[in-house]
C-alpha atoms as a PDB file:
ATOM      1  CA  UNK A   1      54.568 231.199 235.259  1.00  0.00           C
ATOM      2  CA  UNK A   2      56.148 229.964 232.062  1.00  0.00           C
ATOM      3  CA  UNK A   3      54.021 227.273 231.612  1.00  0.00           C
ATOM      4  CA  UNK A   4      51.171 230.249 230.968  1.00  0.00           C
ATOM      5  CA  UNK A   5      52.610 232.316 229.379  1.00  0.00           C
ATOM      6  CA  UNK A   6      53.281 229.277 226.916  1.00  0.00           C
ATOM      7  CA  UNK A   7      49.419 228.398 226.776  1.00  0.00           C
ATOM      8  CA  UNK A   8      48.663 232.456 226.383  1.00  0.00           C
ATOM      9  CA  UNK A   9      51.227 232.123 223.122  1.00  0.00           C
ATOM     10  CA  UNK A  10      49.010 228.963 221.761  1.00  0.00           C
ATOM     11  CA  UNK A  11      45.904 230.077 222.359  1.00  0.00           C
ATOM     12  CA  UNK A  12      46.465 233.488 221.058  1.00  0.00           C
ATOM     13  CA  UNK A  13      47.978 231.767 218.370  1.00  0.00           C
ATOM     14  CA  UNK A  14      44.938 229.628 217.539  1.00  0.00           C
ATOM     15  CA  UNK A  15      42.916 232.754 217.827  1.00  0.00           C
ATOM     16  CA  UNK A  16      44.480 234.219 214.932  1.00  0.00           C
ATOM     17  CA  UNK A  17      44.402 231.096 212.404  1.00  0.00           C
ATOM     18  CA  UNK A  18      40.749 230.750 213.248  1.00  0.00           C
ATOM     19  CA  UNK A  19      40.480 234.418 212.258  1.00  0.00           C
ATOM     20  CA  UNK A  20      42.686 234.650 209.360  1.00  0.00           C
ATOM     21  CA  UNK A  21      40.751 231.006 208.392  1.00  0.00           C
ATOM     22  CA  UNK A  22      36.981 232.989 209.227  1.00  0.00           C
ATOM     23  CA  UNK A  23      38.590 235.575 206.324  1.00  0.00           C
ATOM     24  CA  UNK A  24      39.845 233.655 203.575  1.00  0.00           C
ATOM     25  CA  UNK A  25      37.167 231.478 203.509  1.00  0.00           C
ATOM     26  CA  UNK A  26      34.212 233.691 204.300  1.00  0.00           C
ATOM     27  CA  UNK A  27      31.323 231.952 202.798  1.00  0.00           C
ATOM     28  CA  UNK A  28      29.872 235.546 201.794  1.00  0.00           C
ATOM     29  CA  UNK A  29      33.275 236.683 200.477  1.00  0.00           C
ATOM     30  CA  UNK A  30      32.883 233.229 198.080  1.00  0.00           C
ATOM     31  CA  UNK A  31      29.106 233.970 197.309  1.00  0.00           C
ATOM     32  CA  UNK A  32      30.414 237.593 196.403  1.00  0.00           C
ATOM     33  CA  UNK A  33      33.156 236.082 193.950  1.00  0.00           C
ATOM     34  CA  UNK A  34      30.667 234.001 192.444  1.00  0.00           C
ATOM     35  CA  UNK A  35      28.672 236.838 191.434  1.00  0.00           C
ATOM     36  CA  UNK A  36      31.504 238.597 190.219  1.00  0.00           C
ATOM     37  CA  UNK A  37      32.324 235.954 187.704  1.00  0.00           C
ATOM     38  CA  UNK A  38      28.513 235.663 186.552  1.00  0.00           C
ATOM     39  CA  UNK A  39      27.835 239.080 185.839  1.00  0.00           C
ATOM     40  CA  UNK A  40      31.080 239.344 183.822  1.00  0.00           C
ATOM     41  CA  UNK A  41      29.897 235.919 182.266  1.00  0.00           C
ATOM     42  CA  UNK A  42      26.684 237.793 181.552  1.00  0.00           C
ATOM     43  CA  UNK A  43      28.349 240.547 180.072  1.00  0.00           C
ATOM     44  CA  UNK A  44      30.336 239.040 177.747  1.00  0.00           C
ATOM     45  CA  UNK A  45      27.207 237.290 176.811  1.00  0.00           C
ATOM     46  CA  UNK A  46      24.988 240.117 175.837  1.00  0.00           C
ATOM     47  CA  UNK A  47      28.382 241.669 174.009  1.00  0.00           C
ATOM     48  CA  UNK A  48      28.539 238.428 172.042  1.00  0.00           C
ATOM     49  CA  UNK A  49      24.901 238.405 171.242  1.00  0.00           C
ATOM     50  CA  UNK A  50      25.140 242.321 170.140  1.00  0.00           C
ATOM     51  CA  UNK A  51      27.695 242.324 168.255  1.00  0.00           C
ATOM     52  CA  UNK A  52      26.176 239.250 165.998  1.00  0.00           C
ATOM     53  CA  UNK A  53      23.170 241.164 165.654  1.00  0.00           C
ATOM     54  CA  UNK A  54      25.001 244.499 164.653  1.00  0.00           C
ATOM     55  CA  UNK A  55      27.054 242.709 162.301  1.00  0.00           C
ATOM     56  CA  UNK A  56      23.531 240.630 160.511  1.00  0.00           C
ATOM     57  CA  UNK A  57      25.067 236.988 161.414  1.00  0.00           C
ATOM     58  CA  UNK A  58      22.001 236.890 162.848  1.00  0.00           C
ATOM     59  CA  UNK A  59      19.734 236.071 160.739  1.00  0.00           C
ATOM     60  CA  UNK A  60      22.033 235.836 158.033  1.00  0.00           C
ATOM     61  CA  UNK A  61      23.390 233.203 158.748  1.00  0.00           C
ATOM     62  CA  UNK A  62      21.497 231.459 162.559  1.00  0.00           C
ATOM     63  CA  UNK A  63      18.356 232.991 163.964  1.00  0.00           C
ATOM     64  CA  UNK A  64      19.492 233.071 168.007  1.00  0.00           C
ATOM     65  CA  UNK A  65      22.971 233.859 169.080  1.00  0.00           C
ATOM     66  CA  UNK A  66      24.927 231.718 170.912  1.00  0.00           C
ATOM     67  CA  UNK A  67      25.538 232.078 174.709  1.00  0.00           C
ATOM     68  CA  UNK A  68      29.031 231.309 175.082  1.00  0.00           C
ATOM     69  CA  UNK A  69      32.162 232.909 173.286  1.00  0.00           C
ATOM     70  CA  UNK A  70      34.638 230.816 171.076  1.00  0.00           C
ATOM     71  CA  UNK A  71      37.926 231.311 171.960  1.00  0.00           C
ATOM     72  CA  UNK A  72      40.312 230.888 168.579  1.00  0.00           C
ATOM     73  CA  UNK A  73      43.902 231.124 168.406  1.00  0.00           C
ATOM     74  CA  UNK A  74      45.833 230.952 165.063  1.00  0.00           C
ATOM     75  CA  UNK A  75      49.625 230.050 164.168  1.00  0.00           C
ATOM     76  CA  UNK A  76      50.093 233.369 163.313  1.00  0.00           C
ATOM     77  CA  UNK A  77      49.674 234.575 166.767  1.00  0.00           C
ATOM     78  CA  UNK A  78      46.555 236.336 166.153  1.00  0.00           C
ATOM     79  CA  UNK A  79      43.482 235.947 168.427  1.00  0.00           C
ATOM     80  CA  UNK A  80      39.583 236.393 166.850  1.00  0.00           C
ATOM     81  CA  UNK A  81      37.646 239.249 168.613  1.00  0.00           C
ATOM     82  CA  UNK A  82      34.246 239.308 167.966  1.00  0.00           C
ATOM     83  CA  UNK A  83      34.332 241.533 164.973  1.00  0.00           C
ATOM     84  CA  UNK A  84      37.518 242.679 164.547  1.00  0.00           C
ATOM     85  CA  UNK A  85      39.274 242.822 161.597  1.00  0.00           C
ATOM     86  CA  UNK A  86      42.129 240.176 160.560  1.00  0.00           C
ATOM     87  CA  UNK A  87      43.965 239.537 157.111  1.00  0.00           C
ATOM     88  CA  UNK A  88      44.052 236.464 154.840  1.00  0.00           C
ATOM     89  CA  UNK A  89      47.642 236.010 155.809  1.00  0.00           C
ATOM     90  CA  UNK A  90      46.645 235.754 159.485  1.00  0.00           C
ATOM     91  CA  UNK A  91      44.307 232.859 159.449  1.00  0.00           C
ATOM     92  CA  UNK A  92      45.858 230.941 156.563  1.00  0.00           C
ATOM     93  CA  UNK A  93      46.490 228.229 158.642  1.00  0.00           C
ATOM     94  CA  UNK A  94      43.903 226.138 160.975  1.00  0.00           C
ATOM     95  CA  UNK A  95      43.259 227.798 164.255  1.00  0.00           C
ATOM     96  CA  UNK A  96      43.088 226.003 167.762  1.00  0.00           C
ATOM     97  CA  UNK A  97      39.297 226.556 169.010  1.00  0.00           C
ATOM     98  CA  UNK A  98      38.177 225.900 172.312  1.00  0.00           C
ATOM     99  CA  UNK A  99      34.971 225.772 174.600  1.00  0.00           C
ATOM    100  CA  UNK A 100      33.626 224.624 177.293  1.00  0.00           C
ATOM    101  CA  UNK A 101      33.443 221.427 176.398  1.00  0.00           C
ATOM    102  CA  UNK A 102      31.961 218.328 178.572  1.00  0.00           C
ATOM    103  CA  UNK A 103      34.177 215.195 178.212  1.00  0.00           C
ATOM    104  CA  UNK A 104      31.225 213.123 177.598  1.00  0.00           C
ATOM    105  CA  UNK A 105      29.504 215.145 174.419  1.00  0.00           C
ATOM    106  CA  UNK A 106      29.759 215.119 170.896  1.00  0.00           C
ATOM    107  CA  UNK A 107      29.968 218.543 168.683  1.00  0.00           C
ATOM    108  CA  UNK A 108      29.903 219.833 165.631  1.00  0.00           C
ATOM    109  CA  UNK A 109      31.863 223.288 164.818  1.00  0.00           C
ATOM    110  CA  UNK A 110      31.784 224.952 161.059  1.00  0.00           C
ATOM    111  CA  UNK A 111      33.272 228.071 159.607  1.00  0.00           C
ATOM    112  CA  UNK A 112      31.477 229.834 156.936  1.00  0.00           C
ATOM    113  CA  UNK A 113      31.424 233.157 154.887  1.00  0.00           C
ATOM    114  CA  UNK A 114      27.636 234.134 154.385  1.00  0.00           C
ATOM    115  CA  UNK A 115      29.188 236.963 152.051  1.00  0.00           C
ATOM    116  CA  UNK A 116      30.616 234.972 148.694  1.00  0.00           C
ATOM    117  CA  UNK A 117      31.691 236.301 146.615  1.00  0.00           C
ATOM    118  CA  UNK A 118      30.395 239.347 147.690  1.00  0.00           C
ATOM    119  CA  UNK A 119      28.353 240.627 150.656  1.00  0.00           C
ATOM    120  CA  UNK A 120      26.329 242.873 148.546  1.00  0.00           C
ATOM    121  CA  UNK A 121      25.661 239.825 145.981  1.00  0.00           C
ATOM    122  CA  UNK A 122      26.067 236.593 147.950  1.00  0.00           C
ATOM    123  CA  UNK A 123      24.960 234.442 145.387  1.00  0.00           C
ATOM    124  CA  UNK A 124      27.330 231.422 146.882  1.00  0.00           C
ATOM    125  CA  UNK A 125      25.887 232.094 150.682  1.00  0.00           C
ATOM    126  CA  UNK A 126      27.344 230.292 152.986  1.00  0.00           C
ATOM    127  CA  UNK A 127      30.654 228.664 151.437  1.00  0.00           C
ATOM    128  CA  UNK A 128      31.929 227.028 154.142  1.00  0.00           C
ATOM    129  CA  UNK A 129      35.193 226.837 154.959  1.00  0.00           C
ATOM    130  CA  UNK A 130      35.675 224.178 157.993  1.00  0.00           C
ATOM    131  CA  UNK A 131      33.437 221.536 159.357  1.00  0.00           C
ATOM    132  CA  UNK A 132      34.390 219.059 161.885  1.00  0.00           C
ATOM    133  CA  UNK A 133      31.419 216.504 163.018  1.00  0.00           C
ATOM    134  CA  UNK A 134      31.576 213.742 166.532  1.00  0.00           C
ATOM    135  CA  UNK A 135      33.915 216.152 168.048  1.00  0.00           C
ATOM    136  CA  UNK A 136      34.065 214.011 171.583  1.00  0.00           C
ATOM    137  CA  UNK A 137      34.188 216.587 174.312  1.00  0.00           C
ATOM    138  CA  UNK A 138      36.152 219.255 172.671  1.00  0.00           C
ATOM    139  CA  UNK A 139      39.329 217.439 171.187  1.00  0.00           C
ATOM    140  CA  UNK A 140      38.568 218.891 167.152  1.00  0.00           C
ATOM    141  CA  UNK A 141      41.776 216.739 166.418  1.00  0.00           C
ATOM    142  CA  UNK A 142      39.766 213.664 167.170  1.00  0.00           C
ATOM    143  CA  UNK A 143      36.778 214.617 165.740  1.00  0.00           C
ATOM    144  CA  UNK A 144      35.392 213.995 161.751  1.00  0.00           C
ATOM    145  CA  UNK A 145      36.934 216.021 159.393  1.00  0.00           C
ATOM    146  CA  UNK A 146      33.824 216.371 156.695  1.00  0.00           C
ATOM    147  CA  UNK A 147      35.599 219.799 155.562  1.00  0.00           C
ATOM    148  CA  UNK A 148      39.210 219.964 155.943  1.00  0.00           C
ATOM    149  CA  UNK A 149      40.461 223.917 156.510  1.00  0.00           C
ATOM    150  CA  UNK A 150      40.533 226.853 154.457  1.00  0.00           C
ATOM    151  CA  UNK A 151      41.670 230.189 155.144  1.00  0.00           C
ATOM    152  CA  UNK A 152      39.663 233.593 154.065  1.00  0.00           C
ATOM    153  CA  UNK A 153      40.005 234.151 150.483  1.00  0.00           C
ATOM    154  CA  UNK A 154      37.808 237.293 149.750  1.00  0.00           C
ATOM    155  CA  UNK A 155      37.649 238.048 145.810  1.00  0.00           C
ATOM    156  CA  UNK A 156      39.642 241.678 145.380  1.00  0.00           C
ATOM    157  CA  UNK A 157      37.161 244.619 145.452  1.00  0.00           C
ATOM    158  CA  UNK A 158      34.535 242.782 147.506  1.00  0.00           C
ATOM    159  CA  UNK A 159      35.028 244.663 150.574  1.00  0.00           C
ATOM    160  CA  UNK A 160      35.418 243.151 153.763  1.00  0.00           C
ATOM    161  CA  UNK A 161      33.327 239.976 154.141  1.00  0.00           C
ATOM    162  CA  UNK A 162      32.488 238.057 157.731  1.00  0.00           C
ATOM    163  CA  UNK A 163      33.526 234.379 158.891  1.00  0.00           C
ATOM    164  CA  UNK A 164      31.722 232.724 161.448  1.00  0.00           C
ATOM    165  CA  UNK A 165      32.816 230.294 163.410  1.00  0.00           C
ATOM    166  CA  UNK A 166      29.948 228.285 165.465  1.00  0.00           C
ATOM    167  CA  UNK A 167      29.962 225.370 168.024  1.00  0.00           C
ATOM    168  CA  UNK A 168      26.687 222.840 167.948  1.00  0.00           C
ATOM    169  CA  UNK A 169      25.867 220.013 170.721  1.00  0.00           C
ATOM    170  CA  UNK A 170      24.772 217.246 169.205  1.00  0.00           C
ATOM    171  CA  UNK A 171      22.601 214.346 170.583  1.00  0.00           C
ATOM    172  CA  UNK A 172      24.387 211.610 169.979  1.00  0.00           C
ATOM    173  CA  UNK A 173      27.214 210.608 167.660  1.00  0.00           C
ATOM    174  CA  UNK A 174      26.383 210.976 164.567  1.00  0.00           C
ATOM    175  CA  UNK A 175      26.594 209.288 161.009  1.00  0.00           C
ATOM    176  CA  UNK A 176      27.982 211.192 158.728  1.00  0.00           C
ATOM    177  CA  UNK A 177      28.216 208.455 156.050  1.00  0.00           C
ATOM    178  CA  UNK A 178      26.540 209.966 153.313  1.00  0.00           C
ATOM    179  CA  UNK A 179      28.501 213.945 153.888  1.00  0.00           C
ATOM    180  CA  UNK A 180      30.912 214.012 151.204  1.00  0.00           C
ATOM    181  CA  UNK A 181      34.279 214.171 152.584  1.00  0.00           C
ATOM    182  CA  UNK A 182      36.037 217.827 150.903  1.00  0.00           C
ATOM    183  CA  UNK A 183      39.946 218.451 150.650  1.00  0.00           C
ATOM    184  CA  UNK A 184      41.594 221.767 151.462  1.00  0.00           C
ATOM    185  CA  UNK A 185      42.944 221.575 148.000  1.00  0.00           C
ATOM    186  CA  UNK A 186      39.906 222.616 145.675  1.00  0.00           C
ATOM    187  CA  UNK A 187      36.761 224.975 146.487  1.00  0.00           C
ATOM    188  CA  UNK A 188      33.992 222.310 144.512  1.00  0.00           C
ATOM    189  CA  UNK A 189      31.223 222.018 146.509  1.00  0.00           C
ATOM    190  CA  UNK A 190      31.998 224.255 149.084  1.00  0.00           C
ATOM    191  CA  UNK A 191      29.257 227.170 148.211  1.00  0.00           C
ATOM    192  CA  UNK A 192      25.817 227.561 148.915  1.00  0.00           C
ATOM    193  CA  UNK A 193      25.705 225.715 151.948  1.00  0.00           C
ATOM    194  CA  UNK A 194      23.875 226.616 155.013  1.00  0.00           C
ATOM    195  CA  UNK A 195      25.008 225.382 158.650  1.00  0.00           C
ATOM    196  CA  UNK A 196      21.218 226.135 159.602  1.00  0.00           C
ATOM    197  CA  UNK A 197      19.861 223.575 157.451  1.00  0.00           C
ATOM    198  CA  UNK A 198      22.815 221.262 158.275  1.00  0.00           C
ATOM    199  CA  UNK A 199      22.534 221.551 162.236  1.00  0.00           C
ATOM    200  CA  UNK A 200      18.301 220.960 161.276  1.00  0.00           C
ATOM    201  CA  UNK A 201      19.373 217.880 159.358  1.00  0.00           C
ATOM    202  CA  UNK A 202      20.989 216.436 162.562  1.00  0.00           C
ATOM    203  CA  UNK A 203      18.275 217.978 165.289  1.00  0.00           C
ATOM    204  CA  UNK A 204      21.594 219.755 166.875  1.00  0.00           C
ATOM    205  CA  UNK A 205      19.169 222.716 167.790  1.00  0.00           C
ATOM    206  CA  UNK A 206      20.923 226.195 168.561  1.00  0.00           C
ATOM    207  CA  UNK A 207      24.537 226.856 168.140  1.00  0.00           C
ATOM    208  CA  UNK A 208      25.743 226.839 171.703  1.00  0.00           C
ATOM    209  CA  UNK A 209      28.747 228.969 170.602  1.00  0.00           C
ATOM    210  CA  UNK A 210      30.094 231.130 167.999  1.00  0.00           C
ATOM    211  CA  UNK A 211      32.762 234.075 167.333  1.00  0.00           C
ATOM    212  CA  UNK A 212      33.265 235.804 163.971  1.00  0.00           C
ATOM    213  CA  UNK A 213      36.254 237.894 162.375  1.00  0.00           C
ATOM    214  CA  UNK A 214      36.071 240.498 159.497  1.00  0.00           C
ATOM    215  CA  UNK A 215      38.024 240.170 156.464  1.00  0.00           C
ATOM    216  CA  UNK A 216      39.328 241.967 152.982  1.00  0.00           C
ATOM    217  CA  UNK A 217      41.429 240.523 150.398  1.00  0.00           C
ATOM    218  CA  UNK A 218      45.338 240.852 150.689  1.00  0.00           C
ATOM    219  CA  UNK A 219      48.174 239.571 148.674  1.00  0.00           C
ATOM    220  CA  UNK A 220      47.865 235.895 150.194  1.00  0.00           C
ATOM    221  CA  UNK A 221      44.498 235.727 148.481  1.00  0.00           C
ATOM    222  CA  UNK A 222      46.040 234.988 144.530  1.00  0.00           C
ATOM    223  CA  UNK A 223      48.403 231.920 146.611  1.00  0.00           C
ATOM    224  CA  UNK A 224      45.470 230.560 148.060  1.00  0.00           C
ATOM    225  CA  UNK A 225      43.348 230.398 145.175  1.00  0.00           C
ATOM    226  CA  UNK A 226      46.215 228.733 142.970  1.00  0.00           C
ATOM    227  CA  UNK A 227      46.316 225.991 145.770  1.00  0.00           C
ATOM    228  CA  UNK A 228      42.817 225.297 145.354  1.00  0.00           C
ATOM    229  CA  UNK A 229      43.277 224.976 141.295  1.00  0.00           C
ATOM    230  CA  UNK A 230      45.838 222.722 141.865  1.00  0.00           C
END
């Protein structure tokens, strides 16, 4: 008699793992999680794509709209959203960037303002604030510095201008031998450039991701530009 009511307890026991197992690992509760994630994915994807058309960065600046969002974090503690407005003071500094990155790719990622010195008159369009070339899958520390960093420095009364920040997969490493290498300490050679052209130059195709900020001068603006005379 005890012996089973002891192989009642297992068995019933063993029922209820299978069960509980049958539940957490439903292959149709997976398949539904999956979908979940892609039609956020896909959502964020046509916001990202919208919001660079509302905003002209297409085609003032690329012609298609990356797929995938840029996530960009700077020392300030502020975080780019897609269109959203941030100050000079914010984003003096470099930001971290991040994508999804494959270990075994290189990339090229550039910052520009299609709107200098103004985005009614952008006679300097694009001065370009970062560029980082043979970025080896994701690690921008590692990569090619052909631009060092420079923050937004929108001339006072010139409204609020955009800076775009796009990701390009190149086909190979590239040589960059011939890019003239540009300080953070002096804005020579910085304006009319155009990442289209550039990413043409080096058959990098499409951006494969992107994000953008808005900003308007602010009282960091007059340090900056001393920085960049001296």
């Amino acid at each position: 008699m005890v012996i089973r009511k002891f192989c009642e307890l297992v068995q019933k026991s063993i029922t209820q793992e299978f069960n509980l197992s049958r539940i957490i690992f439903s292959p149709f509760r997976v398949l539904t999680s999956l979908v979940q994630v892609e039609e956020v994915r896909g959502q964020k994807m046509t916001e990202l794509q919208t919001l660079f058309k509302e905003h002209c960065v297409v085609p003032d600046v690329i012609n298609i709209s990356p797929s995938e969002l840029l996530t960009i974090k700077y020392p300030s503690g502020s975080v780019v959203t897609t269109g959203k407005e941030l100050t000079p003071t914010q984003v003096k500094d470099q930001p971290v960037v991040q994508w999804a990155a494959k270990e075994d790719e290189y990339y090229t990622l550039a910052m520009v303002d299609p709107d200098a010195p103004s985005r009614e008159e952008p006679k300097f369009r694009e001065w370009h604030h970062w560029l980082v070339g043979n970025i080896h899958g994701g690690h921008i520390g590692k990569g090619e510095i052909l631009s060092e960093y420079i923050g937004s420095g929108p001339p006072k009364g010139t409204g609020l201008h955009r800076y775009v920040f796009l990701v390009y997969k190149q086909p190979e490493k590239c040589d960059f031998s011939k890019i003239t290498k540009l300080r953070n300490n002096s804005g020579e050679k910085r304006g009319k450039f155009s990442i289209a052209k550039f990413a043409t130059q080096f058959k990098f195709g499409s951006p494969i991701a992107g994000n953008f900020y808005v900003a308007k001068y602010d009282d960091y603006v007059p340090k900056l530009y001393a920085k960049l005379k001296g």
